[in-house]
PDB file of N, CA and C in Angstrom:
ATOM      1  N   UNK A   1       0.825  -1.191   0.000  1.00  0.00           N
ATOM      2  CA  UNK A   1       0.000   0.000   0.000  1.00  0.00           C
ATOM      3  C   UNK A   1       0.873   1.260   0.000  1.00  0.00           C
ATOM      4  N   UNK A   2       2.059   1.151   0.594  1.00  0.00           N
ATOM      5  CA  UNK A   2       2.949   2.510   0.597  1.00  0.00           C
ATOM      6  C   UNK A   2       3.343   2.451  -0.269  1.00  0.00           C
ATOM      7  N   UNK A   3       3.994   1.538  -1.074  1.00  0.00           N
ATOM      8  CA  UNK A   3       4.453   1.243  -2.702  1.00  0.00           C
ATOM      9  C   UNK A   3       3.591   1.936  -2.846  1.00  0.00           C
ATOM     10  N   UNK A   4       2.393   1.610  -3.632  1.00  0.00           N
ATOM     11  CA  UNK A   4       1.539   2.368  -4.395  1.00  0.00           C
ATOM     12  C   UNK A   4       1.177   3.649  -3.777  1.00  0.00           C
ATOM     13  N   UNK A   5       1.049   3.988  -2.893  1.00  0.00           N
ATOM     14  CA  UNK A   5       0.833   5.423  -2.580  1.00  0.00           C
ATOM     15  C   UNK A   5       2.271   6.318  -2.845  1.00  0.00           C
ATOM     16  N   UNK A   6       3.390   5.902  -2.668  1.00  0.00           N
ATOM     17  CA  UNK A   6       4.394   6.202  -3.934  1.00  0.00           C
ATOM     18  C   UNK A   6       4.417   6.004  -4.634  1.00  0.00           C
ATOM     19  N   UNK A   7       4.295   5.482  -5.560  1.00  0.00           N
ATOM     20  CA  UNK A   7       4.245   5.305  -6.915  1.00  0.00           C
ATOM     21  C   UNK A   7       3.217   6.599  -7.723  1.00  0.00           C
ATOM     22  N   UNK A   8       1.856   6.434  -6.707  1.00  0.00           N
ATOM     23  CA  UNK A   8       1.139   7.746  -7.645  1.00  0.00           C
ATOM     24  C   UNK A   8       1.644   8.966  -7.106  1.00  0.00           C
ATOM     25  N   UNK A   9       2.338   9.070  -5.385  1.00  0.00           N
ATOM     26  CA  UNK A   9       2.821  10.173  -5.502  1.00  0.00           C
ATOM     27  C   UNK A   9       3.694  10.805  -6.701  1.00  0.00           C
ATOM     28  N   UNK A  10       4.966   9.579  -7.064  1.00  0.00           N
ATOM     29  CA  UNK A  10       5.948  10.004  -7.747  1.00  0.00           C
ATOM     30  C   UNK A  10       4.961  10.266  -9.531  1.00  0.00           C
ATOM     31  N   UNK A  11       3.608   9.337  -9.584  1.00  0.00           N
ATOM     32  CA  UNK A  11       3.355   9.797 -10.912  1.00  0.00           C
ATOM     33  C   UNK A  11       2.658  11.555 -10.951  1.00  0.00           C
ATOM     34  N   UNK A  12       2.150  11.410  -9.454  1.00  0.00           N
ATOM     35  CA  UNK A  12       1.369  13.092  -9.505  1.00  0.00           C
ATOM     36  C   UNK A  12       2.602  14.252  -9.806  1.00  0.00           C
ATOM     37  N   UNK A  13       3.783  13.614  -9.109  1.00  0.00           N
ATOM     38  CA  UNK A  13       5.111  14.537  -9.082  1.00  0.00           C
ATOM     39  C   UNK A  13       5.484  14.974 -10.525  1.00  0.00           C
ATOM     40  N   UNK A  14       5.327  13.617 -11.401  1.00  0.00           N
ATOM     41  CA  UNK A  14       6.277  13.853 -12.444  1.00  0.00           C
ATOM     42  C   UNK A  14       5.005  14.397 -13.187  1.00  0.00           C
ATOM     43  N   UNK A  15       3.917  14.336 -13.214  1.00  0.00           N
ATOM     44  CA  UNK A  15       2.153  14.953 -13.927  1.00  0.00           C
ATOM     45  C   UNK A  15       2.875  16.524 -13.180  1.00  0.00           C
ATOM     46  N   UNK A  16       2.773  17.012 -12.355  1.00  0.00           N
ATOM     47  CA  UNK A  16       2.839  18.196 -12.353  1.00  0.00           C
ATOM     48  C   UNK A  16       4.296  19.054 -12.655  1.00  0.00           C
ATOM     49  N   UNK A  17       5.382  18.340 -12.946  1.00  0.00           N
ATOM     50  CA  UNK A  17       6.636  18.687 -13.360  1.00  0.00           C
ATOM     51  C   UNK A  17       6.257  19.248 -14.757  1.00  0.00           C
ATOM     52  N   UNK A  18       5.513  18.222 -14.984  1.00  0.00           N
ATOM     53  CA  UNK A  18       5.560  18.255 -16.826  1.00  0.00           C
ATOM     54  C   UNK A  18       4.420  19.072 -16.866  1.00  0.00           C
ATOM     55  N   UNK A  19       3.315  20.060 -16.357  1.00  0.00           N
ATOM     56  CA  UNK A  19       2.342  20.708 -16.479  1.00  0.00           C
ATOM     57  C   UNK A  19       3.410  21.930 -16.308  1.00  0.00           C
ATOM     58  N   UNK A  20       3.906  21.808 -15.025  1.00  0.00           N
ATOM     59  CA  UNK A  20       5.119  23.196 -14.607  1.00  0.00           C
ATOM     60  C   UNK A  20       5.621  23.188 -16.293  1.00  0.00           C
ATOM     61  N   UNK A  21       6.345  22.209 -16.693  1.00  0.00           N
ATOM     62  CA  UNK A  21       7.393  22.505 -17.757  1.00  0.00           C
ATOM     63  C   UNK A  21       6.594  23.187 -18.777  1.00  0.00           C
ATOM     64  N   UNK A  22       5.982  22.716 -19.052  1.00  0.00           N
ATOM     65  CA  UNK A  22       4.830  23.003 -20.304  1.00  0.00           C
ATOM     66  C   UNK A  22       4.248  24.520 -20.162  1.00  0.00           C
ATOM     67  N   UNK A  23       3.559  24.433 -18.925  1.00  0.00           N
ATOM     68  CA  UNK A  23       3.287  26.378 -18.797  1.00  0.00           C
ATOM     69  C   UNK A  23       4.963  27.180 -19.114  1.00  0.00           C
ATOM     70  N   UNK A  24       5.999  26.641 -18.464  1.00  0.00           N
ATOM     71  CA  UNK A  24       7.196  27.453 -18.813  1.00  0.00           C
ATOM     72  C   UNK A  24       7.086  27.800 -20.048  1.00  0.00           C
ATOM     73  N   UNK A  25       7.296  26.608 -20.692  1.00  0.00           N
ATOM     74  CA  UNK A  25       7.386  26.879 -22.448  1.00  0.00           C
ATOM     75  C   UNK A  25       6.671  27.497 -22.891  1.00  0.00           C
ATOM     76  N   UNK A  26       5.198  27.353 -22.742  1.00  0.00           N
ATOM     77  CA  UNK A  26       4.154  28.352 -23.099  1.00  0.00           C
ATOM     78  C   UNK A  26       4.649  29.832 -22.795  1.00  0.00           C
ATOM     79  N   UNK A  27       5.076  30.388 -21.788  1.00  0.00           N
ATOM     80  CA  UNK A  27       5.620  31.260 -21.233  1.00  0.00           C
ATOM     81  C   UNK A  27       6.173  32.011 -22.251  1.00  0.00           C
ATOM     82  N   UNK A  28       7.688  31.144 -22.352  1.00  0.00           N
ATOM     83  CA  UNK A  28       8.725  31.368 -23.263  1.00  0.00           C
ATOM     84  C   UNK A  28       8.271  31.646 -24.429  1.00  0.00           C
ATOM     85  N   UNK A  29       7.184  30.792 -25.072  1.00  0.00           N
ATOM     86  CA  UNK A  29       6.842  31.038 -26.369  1.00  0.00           C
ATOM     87  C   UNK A  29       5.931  32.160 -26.221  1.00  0.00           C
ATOM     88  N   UNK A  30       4.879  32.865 -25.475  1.00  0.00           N
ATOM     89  CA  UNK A  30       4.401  34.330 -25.529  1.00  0.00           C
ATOM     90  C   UNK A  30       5.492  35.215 -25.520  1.00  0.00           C
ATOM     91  N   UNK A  31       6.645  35.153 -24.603  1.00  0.00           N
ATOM     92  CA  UNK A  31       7.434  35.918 -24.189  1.00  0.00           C
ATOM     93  C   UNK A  31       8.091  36.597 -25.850  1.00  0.00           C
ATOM     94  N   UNK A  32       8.485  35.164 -26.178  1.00  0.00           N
ATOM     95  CA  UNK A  32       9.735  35.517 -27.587  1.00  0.00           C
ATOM     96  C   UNK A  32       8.506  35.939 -28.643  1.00  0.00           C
ATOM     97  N   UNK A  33       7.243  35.972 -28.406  1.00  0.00           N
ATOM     98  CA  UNK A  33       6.414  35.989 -29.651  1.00  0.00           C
ATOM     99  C   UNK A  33       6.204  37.346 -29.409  1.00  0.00           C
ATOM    100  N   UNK A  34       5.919  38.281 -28.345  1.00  0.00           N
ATOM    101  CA  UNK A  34       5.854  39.070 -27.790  1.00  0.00           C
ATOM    102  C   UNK A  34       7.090  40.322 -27.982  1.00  0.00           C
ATOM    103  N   UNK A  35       8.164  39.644 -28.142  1.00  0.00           N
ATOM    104  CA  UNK A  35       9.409  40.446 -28.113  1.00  0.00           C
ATOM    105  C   UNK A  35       9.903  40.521 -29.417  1.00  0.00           C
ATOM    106  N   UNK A  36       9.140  39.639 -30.903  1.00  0.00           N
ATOM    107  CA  UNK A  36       9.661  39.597 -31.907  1.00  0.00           C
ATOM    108  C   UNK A  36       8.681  40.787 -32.610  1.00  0.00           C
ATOM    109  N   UNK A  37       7.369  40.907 -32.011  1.00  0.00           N
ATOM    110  CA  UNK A  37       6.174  41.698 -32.387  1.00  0.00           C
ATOM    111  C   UNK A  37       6.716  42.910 -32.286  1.00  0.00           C
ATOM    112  N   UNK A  38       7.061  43.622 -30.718  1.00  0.00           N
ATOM    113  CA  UNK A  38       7.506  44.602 -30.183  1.00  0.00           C
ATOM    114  C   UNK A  38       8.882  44.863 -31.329  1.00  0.00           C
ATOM    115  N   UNK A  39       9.702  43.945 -31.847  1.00  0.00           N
ATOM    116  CA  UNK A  39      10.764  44.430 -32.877  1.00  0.00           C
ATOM    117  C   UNK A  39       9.959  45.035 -33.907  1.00  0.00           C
ATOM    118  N   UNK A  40       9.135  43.820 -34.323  1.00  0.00           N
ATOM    119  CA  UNK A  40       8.617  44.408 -35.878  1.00  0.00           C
ATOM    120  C   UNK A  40       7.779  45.646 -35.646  1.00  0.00           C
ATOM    121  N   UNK A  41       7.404  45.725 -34.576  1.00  0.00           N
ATOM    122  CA  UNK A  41       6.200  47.377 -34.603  1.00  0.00           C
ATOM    123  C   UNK A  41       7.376  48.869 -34.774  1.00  0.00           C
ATOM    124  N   UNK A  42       8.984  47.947 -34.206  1.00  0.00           N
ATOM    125  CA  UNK A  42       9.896  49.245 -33.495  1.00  0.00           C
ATOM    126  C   UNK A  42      10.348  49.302 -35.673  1.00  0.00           C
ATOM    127  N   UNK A  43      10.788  48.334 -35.796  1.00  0.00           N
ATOM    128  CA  UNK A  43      11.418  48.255 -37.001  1.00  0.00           C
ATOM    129  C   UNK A  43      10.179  49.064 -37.922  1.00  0.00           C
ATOM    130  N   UNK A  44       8.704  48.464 -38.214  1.00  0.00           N
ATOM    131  CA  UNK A  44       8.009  49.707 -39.027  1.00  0.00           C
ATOM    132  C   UNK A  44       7.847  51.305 -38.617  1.00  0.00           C
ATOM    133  N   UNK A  45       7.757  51.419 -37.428  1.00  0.00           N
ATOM    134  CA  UNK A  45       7.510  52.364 -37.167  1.00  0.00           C
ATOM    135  C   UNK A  45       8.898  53.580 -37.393  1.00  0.00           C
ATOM    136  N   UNK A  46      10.109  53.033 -37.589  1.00  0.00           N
ATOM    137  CA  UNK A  46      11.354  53.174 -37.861  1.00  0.00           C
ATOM    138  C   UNK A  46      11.148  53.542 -39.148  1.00  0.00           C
ATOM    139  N   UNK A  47      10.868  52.471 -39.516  1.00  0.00           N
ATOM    140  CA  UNK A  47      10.772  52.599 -41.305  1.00  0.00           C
ATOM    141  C   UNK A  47       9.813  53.930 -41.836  1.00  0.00           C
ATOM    142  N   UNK A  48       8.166  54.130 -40.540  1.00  0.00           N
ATOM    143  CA  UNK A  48       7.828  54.591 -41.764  1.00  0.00           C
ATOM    144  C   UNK A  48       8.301  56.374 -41.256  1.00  0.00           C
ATOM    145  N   UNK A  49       8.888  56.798 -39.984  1.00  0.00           N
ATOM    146  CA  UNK A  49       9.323  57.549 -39.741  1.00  0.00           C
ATOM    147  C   UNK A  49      10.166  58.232 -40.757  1.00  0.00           C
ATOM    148  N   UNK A  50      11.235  56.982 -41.160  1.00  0.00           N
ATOM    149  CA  UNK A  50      12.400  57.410 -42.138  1.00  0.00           C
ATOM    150  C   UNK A  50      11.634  58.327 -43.561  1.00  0.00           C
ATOM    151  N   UNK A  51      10.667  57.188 -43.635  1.00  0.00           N
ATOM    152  CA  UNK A  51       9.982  57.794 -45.299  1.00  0.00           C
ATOM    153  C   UNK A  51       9.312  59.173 -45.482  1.00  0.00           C
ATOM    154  N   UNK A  52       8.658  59.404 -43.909  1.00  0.00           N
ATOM    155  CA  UNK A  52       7.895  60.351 -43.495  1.00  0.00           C
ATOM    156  C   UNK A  52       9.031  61.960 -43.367  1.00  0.00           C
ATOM    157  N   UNK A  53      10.135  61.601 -43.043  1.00  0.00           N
ATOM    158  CA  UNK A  53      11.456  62.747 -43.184  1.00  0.00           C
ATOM    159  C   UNK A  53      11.664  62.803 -44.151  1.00  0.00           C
ATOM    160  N   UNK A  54      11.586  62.233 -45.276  1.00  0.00           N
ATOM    161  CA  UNK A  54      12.209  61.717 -46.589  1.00  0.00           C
ATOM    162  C   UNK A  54      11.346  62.300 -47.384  1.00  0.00           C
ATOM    163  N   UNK A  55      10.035  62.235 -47.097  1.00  0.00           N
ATOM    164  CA  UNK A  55       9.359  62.988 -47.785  1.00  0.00           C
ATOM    165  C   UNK A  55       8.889  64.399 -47.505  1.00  0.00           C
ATOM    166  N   UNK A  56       9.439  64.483 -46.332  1.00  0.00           N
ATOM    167  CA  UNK A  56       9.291  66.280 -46.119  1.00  0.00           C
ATOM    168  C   UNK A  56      10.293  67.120 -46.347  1.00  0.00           C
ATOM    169  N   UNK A  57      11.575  66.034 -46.393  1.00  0.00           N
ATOM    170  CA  UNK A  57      12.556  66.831 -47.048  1.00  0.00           C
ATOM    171  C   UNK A  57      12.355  67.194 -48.647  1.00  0.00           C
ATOM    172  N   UNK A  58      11.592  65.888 -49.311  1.00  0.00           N
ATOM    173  CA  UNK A  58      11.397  66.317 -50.838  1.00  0.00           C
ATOM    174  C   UNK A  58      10.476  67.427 -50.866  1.00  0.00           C
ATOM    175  N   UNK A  59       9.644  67.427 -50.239  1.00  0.00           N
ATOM    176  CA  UNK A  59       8.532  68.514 -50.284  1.00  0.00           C
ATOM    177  C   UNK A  59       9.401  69.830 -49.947  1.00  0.00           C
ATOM    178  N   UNK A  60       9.989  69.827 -48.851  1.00  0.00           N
ATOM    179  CA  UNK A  60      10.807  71.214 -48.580  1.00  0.00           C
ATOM    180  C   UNK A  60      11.759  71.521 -50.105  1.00  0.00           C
ATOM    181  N   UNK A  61      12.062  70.577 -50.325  1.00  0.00           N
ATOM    182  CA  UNK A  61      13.483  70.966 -51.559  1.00  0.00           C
ATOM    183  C   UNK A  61      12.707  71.248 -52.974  1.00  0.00           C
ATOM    184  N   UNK A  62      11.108  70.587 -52.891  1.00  0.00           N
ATOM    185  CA  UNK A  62      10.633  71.108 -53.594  1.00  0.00           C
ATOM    186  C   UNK A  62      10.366  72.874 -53.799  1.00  0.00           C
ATOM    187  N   UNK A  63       9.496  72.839 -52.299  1.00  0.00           N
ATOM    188  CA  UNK A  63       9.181  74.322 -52.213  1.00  0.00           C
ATOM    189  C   UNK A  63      10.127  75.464 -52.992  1.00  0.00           C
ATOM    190  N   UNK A  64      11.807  74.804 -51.851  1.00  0.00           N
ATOM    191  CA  UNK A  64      12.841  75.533 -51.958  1.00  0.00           C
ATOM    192  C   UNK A  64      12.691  75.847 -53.864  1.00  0.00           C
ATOM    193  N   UNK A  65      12.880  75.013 -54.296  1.00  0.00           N
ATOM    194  CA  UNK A  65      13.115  74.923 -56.156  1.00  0.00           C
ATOM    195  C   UNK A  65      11.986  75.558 -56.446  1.00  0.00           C
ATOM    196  N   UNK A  66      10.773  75.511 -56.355  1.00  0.00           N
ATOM    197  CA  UNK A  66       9.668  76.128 -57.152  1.00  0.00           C
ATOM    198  C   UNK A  66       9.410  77.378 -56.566  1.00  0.00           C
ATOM    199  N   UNK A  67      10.366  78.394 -55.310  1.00  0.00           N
ATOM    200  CA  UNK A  67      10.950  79.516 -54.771  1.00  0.00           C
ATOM    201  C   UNK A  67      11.660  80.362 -55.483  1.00  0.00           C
ATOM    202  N   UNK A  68      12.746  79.273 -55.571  1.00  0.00           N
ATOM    203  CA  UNK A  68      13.626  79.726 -56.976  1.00  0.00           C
ATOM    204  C   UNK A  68      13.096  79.996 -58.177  1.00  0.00           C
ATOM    205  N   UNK A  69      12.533  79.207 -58.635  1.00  0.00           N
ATOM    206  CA  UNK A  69      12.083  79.307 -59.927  1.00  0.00           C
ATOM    207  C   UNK A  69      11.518  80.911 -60.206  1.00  0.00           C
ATOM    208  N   UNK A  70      10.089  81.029 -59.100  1.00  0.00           N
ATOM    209  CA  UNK A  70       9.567  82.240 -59.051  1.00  0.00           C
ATOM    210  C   UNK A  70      10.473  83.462 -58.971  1.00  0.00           C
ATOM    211  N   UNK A  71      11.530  82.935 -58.183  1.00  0.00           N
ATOM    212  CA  UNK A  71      12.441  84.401 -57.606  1.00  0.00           C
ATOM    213  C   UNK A  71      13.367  84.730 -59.225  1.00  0.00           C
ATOM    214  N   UNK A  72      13.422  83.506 -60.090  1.00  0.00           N
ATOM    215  CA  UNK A  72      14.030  83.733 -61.578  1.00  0.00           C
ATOM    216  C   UNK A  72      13.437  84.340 -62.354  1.00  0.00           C
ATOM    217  N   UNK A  73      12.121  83.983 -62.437  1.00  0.00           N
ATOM    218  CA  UNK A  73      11.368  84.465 -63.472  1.00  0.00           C
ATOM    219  C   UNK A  73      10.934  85.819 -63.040  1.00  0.00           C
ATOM    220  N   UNK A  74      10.397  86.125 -61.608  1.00  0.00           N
ATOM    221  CA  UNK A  74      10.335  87.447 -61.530  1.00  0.00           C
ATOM    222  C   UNK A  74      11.926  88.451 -61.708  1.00  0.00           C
ATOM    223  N   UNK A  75      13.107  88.107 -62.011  1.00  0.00           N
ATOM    224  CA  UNK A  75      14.100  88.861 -62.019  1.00  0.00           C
ATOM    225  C   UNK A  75      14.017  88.727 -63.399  1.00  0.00           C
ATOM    226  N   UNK A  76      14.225  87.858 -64.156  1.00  0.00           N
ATOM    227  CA  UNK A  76      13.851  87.621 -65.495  1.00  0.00           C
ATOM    228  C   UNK A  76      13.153  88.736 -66.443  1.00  0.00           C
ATOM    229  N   UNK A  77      11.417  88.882 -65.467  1.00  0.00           N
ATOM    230  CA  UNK A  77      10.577  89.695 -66.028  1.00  0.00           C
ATOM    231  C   UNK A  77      11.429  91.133 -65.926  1.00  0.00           C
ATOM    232  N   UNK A  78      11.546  91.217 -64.800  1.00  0.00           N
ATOM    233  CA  UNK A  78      12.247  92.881 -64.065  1.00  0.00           C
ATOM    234  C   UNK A  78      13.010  93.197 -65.096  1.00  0.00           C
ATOM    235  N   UNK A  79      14.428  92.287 -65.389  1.00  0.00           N
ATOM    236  CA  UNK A  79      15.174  92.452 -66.215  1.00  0.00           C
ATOM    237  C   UNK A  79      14.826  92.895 -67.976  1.00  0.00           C
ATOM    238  N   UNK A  80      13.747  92.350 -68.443  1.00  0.00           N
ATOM    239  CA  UNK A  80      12.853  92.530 -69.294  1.00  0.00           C
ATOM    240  C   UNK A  80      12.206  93.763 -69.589  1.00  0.00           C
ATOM    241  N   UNK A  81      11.281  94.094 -68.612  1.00  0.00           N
ATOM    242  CA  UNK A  81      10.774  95.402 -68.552  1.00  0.00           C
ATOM    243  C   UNK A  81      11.579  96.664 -68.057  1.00  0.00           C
ATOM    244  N   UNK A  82      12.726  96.428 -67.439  1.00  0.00           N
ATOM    245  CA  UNK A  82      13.661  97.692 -67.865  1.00  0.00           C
ATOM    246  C   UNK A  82      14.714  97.425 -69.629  1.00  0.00           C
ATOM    247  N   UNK A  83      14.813  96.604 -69.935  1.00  0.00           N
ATOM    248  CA  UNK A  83      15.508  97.039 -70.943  1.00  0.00           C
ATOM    249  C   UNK A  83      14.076  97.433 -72.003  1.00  0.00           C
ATOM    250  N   UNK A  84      12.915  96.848 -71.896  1.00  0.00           N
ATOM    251  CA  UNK A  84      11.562  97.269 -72.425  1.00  0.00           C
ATOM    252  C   UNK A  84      11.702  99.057 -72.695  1.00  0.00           C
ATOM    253  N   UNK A  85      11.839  99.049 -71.101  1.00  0.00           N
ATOM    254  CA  UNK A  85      11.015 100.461 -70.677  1.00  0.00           C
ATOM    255  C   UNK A  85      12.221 101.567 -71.484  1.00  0.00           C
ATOM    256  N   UNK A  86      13.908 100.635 -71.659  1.00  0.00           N
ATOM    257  CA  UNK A  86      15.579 102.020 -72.386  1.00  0.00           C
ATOM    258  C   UNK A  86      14.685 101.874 -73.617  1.00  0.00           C
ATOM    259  N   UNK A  87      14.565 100.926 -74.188  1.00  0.00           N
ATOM    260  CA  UNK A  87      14.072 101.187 -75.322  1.00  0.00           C
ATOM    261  C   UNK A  87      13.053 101.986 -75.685  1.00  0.00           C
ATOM    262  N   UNK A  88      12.073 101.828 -75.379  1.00  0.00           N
ATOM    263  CA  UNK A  88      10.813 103.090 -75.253  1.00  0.00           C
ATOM    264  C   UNK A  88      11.848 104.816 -74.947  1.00  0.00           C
ATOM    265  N   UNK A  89      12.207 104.662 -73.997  1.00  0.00           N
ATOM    266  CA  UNK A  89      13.094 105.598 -73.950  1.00  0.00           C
ATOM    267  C   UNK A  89      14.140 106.052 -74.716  1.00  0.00           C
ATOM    268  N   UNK A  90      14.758 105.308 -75.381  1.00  0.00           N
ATOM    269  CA  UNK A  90      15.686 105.573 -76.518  1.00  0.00           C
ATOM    270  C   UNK A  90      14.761 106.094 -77.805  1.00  0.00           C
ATOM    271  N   UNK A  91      13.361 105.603 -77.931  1.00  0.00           N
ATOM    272  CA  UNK A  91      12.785 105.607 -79.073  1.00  0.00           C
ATOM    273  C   UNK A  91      12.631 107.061 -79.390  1.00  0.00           C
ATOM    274  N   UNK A  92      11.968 107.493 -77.769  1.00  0.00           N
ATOM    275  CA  UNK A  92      11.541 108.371 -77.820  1.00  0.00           C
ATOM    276  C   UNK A  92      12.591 109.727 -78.043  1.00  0.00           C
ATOM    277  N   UNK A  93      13.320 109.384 -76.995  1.00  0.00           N
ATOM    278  CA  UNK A  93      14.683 110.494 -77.466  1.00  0.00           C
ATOM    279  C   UNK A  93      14.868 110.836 -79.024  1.00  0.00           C
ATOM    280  N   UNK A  94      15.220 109.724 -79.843  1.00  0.00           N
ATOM    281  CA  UNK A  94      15.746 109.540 -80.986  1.00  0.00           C
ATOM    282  C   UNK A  94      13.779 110.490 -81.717  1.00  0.00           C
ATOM    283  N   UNK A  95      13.030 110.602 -81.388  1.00  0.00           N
ATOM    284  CA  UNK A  95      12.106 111.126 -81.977  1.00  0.00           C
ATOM    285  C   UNK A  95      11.968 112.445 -81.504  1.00  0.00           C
ATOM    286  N   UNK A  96      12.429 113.283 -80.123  1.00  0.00           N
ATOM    287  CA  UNK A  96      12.910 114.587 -79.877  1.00  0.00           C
ATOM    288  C   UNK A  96      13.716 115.126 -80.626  1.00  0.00           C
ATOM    289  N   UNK A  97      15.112 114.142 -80.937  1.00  0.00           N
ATOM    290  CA  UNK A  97      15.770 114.929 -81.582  1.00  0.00           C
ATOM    291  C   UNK A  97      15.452 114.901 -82.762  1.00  0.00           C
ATOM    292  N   UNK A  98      14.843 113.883 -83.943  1.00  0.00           N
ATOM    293  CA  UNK A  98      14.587 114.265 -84.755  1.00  0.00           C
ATOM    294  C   UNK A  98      13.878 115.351 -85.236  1.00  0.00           C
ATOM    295  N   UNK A  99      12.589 115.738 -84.259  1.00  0.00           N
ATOM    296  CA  UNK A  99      12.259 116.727 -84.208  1.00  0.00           C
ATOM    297  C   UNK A  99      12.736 118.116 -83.846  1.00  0.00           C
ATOM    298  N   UNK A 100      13.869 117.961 -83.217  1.00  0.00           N
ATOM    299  CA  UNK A 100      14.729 119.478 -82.623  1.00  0.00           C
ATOM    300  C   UNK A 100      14.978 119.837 -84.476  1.00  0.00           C
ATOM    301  N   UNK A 101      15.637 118.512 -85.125  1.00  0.00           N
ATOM    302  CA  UNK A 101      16.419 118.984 -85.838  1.00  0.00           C
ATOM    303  C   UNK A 101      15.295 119.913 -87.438  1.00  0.00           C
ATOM    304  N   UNK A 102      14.320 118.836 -87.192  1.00  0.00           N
ATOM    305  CA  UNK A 102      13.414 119.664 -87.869  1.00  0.00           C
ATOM    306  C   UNK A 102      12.771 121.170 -87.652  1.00  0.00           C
ATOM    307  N   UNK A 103      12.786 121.148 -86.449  1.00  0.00           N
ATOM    308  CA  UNK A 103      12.502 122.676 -86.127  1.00  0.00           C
ATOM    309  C   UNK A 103      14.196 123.429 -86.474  1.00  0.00           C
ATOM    310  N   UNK A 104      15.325 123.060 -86.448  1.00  0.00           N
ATOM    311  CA  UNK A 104      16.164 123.793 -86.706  1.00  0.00           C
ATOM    312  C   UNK A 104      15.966 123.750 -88.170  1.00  0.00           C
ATOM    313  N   UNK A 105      16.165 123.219 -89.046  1.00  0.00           N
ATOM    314  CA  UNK A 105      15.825 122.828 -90.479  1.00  0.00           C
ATOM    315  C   UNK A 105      14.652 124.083 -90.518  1.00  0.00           C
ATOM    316  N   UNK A 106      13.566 124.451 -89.950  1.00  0.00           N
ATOM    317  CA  UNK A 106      12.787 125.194 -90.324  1.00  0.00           C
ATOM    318  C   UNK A 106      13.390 126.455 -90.120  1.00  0.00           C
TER     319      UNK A 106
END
């Protein structure tokens, strides 16, 4: 009778070793499943950070360029409408004096 009341002790022993072991592992396996998740959320969120700078830098370098552009073309124009405006002015000169000279001629 003590035989057997050892015997199922030692089988309840080794039944709950192996329930212990088994929750461990379970454990282990939330744990590492848990800690590979927490990488991949750190790694996208990494990622989409990077793209998210990446694209505000294009947008800024855009701005910057289509800044420029404007700041060209308005110097462009400027540049334009004063040599516009010598010419008008030259025209006109050159039509004073033609006329001085006609009144001297008269």
């Amino acid at each position: 009778a003590e035989k057997i009341a050892e015997a199922a002790l030692a089988a309840e022993r080794t039944k709950l070793e192996q329930t212990e072991a088994g929750v461990k592992q379970r454990e282990a396996a939330r744990h590492t499943k848990r800690v590979k998740k927490s990488i991949w959320h750190f790694t996208v969120s990494l990622k989409r950070r990077a793209l998210l700078g990446w694209l505000c830098e294009l947008d800024e370098a855009h701005r910057r360029r289509r800044l420029l552009r404007k700041a060209l073309a308005r110097m462009k124009l400027r540049a334009l409408s004063r040599s516009f405006e010598a010419w008008i002015e030259f025209r006109r000169r050159i039509k004073e004096s033609r006329m001085e000279r006609r009144v001297l001629e008269l």
